[in-house]
PDB file of N, CA and C in Angstrom:
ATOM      1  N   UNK A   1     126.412 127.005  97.756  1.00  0.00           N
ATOM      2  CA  UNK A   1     125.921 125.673  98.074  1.00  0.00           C
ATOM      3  C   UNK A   1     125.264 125.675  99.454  1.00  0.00           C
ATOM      4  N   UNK A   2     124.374 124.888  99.297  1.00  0.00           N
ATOM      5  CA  UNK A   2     123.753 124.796 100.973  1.00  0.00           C
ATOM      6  C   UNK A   2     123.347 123.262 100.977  1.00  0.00           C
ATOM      7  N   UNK A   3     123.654 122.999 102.739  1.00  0.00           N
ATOM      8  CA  UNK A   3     123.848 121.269 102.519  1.00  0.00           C
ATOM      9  C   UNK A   3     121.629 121.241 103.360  1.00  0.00           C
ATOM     10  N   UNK A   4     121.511 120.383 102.545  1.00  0.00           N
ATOM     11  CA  UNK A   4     119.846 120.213 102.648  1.00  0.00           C
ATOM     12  C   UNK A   4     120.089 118.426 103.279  1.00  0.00           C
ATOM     13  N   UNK A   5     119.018 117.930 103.904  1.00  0.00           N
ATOM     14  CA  UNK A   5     118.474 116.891 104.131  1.00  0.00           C
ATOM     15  C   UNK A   5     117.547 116.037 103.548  1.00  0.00           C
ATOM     16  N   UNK A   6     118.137 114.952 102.593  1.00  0.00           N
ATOM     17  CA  UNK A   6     116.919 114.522 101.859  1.00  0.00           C
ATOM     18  C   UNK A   6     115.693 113.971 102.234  1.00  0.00           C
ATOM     19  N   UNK A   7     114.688 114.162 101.750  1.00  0.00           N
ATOM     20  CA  UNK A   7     113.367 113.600 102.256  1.00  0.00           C
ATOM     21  C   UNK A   7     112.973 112.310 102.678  1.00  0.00           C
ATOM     22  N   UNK A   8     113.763 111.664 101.540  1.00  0.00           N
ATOM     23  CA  UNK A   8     113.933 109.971 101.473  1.00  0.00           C
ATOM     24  C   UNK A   8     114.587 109.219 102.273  1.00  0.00           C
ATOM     25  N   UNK A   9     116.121 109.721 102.215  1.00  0.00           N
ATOM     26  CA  UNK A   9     116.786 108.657 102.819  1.00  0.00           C
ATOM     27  C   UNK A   9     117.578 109.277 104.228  1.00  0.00           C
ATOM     28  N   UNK A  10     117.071 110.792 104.100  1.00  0.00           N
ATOM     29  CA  UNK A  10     117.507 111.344 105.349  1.00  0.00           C
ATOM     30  C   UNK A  10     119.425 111.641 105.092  1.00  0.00           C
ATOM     31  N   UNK A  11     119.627 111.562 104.197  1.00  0.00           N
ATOM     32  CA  UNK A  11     120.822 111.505 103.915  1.00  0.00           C
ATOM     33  C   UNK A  11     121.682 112.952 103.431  1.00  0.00           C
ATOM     34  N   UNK A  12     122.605 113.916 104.305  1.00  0.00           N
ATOM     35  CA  UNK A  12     122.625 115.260 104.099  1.00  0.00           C
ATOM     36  C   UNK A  12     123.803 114.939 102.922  1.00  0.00           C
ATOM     37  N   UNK A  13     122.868 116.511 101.774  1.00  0.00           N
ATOM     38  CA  UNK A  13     123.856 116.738 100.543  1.00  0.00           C
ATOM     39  C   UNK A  13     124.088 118.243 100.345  1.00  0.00           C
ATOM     40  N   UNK A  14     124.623 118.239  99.313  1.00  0.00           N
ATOM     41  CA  UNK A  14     124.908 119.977  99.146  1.00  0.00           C
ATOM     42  C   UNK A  14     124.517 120.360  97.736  1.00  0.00           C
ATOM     43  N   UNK A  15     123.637 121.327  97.366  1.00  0.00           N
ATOM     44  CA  UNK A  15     122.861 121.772  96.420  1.00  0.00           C
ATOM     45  C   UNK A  15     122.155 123.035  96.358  1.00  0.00           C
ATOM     46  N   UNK A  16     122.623 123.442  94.693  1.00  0.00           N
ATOM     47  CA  UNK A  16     121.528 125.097  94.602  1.00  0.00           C
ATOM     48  C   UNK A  16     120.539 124.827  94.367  1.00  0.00           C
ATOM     49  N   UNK A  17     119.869 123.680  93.968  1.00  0.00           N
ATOM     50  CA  UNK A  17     118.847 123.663  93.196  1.00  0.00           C
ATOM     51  C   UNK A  17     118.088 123.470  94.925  1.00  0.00           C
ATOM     52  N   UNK A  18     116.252 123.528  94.662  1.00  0.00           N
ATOM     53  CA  UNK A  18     115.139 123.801  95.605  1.00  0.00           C
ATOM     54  C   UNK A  18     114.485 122.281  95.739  1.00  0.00           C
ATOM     55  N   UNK A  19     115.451 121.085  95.275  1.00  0.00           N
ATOM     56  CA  UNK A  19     114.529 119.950  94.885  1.00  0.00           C
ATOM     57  C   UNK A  19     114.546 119.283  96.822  1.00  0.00           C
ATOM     58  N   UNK A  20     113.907 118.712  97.146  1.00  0.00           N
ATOM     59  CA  UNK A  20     113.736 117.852  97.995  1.00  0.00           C
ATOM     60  C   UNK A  20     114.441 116.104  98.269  1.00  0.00           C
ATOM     61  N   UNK A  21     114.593 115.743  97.296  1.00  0.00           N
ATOM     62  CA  UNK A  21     115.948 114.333  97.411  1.00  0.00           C
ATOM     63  C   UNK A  21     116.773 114.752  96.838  1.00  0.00           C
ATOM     64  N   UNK A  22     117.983 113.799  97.428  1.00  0.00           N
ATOM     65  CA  UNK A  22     119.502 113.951  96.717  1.00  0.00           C
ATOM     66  C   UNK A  22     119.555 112.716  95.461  1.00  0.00           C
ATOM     67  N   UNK A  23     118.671 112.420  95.058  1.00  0.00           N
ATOM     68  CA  UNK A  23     118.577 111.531  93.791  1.00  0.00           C
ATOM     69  C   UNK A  23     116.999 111.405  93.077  1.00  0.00           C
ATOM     70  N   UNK A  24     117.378 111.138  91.858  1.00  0.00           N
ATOM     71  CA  UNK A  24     116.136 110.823  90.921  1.00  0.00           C
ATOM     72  C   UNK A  24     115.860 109.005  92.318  1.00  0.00           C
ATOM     73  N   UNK A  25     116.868 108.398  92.318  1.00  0.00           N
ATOM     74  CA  UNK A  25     116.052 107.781  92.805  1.00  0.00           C
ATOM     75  C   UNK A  25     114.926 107.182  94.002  1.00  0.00           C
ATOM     76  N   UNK A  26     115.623 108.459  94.771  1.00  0.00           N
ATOM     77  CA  UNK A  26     114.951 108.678  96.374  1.00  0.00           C
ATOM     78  C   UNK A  26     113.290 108.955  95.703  1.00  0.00           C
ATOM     79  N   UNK A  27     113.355 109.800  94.807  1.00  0.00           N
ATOM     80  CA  UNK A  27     112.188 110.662  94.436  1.00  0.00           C
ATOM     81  C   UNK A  27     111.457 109.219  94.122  1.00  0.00           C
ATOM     82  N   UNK A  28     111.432 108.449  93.032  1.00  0.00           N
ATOM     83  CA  UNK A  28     111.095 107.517  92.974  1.00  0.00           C
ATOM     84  C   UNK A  28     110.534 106.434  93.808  1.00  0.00           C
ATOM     85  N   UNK A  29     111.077 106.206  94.548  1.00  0.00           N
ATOM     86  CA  UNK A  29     111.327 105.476  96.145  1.00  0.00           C
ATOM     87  C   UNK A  29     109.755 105.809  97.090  1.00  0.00           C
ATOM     88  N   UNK A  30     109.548 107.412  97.217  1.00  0.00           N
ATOM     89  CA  UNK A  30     109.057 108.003  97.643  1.00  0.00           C
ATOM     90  C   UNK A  30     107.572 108.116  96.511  1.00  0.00           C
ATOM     91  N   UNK A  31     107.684 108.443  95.779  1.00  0.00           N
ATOM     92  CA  UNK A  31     106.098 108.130  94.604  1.00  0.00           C
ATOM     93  C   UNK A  31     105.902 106.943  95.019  1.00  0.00           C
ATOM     94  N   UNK A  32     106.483 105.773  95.319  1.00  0.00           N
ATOM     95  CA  UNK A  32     106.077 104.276  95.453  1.00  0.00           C
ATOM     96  C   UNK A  32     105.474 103.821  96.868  1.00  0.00           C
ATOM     97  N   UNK A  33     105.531 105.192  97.727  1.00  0.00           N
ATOM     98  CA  UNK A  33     104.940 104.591  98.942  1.00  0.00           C
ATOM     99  C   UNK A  33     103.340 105.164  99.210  1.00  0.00           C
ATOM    100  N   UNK A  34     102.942 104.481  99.697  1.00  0.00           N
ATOM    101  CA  UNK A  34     100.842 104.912  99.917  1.00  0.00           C
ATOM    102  C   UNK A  34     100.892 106.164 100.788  1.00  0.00           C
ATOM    103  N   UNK A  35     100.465 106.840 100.435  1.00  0.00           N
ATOM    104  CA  UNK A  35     100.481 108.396 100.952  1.00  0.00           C
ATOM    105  C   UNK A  35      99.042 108.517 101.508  1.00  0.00           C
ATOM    106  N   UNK A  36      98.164 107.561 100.880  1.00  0.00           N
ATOM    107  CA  UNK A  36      96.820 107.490 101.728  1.00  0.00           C
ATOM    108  C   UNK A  36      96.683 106.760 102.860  1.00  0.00           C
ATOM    109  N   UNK A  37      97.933 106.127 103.072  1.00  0.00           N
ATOM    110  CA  UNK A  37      97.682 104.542 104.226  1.00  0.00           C
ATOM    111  C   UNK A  37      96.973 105.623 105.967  1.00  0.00           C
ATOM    112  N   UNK A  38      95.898 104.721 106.079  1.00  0.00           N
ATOM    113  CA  UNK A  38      95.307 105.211 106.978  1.00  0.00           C
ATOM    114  C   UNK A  38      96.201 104.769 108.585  1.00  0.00           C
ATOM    115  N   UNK A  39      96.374 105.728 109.916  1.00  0.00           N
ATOM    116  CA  UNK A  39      96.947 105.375 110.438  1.00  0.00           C
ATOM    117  C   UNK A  39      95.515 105.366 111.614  1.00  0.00           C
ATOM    118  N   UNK A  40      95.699 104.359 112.402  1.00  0.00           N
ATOM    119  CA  UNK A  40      94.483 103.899 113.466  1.00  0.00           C
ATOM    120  C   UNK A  40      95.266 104.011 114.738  1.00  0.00           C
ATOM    121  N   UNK A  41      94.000 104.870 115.389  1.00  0.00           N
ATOM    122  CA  UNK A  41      94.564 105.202 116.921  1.00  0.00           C
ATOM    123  C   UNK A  41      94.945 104.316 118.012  1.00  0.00           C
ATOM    124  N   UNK A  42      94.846 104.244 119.028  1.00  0.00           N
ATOM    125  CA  UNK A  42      95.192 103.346 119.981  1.00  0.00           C
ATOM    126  C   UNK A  42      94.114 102.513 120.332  1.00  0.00           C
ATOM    127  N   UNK A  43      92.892 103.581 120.766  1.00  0.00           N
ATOM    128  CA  UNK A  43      91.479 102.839 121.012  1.00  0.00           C
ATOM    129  C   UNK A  43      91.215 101.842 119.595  1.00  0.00           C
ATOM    130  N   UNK A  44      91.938 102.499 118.522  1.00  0.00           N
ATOM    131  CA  UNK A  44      90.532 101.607 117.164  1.00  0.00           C
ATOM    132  C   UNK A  44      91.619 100.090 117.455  1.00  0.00           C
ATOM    133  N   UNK A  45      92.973  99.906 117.597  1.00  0.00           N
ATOM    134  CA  UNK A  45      94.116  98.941 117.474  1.00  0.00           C
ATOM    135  C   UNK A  45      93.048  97.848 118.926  1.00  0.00           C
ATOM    136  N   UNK A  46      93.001  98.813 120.256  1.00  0.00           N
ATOM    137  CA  UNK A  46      92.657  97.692 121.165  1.00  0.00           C
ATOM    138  C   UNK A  46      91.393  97.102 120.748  1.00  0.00           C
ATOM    139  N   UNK A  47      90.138  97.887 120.042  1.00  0.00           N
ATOM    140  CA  UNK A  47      88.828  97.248 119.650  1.00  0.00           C
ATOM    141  C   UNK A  47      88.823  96.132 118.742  1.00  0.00           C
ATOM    142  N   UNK A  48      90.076  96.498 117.845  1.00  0.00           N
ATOM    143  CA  UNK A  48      90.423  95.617 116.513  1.00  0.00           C
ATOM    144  C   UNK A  48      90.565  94.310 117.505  1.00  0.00           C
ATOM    145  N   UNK A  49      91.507  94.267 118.422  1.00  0.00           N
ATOM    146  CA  UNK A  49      92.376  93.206 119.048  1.00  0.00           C
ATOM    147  C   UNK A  49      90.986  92.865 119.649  1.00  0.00           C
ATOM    148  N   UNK A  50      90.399  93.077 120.733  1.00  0.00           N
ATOM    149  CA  UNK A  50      89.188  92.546 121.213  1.00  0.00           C
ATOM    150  C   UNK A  50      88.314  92.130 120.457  1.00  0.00           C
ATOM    151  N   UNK A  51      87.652  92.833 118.773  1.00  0.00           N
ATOM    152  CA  UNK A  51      86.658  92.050 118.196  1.00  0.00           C
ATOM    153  C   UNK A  51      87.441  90.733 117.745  1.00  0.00           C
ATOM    154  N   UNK A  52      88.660  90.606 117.559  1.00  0.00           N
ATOM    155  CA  UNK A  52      88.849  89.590 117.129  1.00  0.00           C
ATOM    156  C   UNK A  52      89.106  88.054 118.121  1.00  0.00           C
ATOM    157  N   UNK A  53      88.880  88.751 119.398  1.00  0.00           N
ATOM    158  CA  UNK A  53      89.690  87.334 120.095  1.00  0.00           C
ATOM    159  C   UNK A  53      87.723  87.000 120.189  1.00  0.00           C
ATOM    160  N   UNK A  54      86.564  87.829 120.312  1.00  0.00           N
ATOM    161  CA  UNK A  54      85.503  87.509 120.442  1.00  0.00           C
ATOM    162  C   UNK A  54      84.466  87.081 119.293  1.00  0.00           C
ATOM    163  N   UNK A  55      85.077  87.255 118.218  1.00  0.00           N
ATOM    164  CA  UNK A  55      84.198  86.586 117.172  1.00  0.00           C
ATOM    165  C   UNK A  55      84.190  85.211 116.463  1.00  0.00           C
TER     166      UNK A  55
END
């Protein structure tokens, strides 16, 4: 047995198998979140904040 860290909930288990969560439903959990969500730097956040107090 070797104790792994799940991906999902961060939650340590013990397992032979190579899977990445300690449940079908972490896995689940994890398909349901946007894996494309774009993350915006600091400069694009202050321009955002400035075009908007000026338009």
């Amino acid at each position: 047995m070797v104790t792994k860290k799940c991906m999902w909930c961060l939650k340590e288990y013990e397992t032979n198998s190579k899977e990445k969560y300690c449940s079908v439903e972490c896995e689940i959990k994890n398909e349901k979140q946007p894996k494309d969500k774009l993350k915006k730097g600091f400069f694009a956040i202050i321009g955002d904040f400035f075009g908007s107090l000026f338009s």
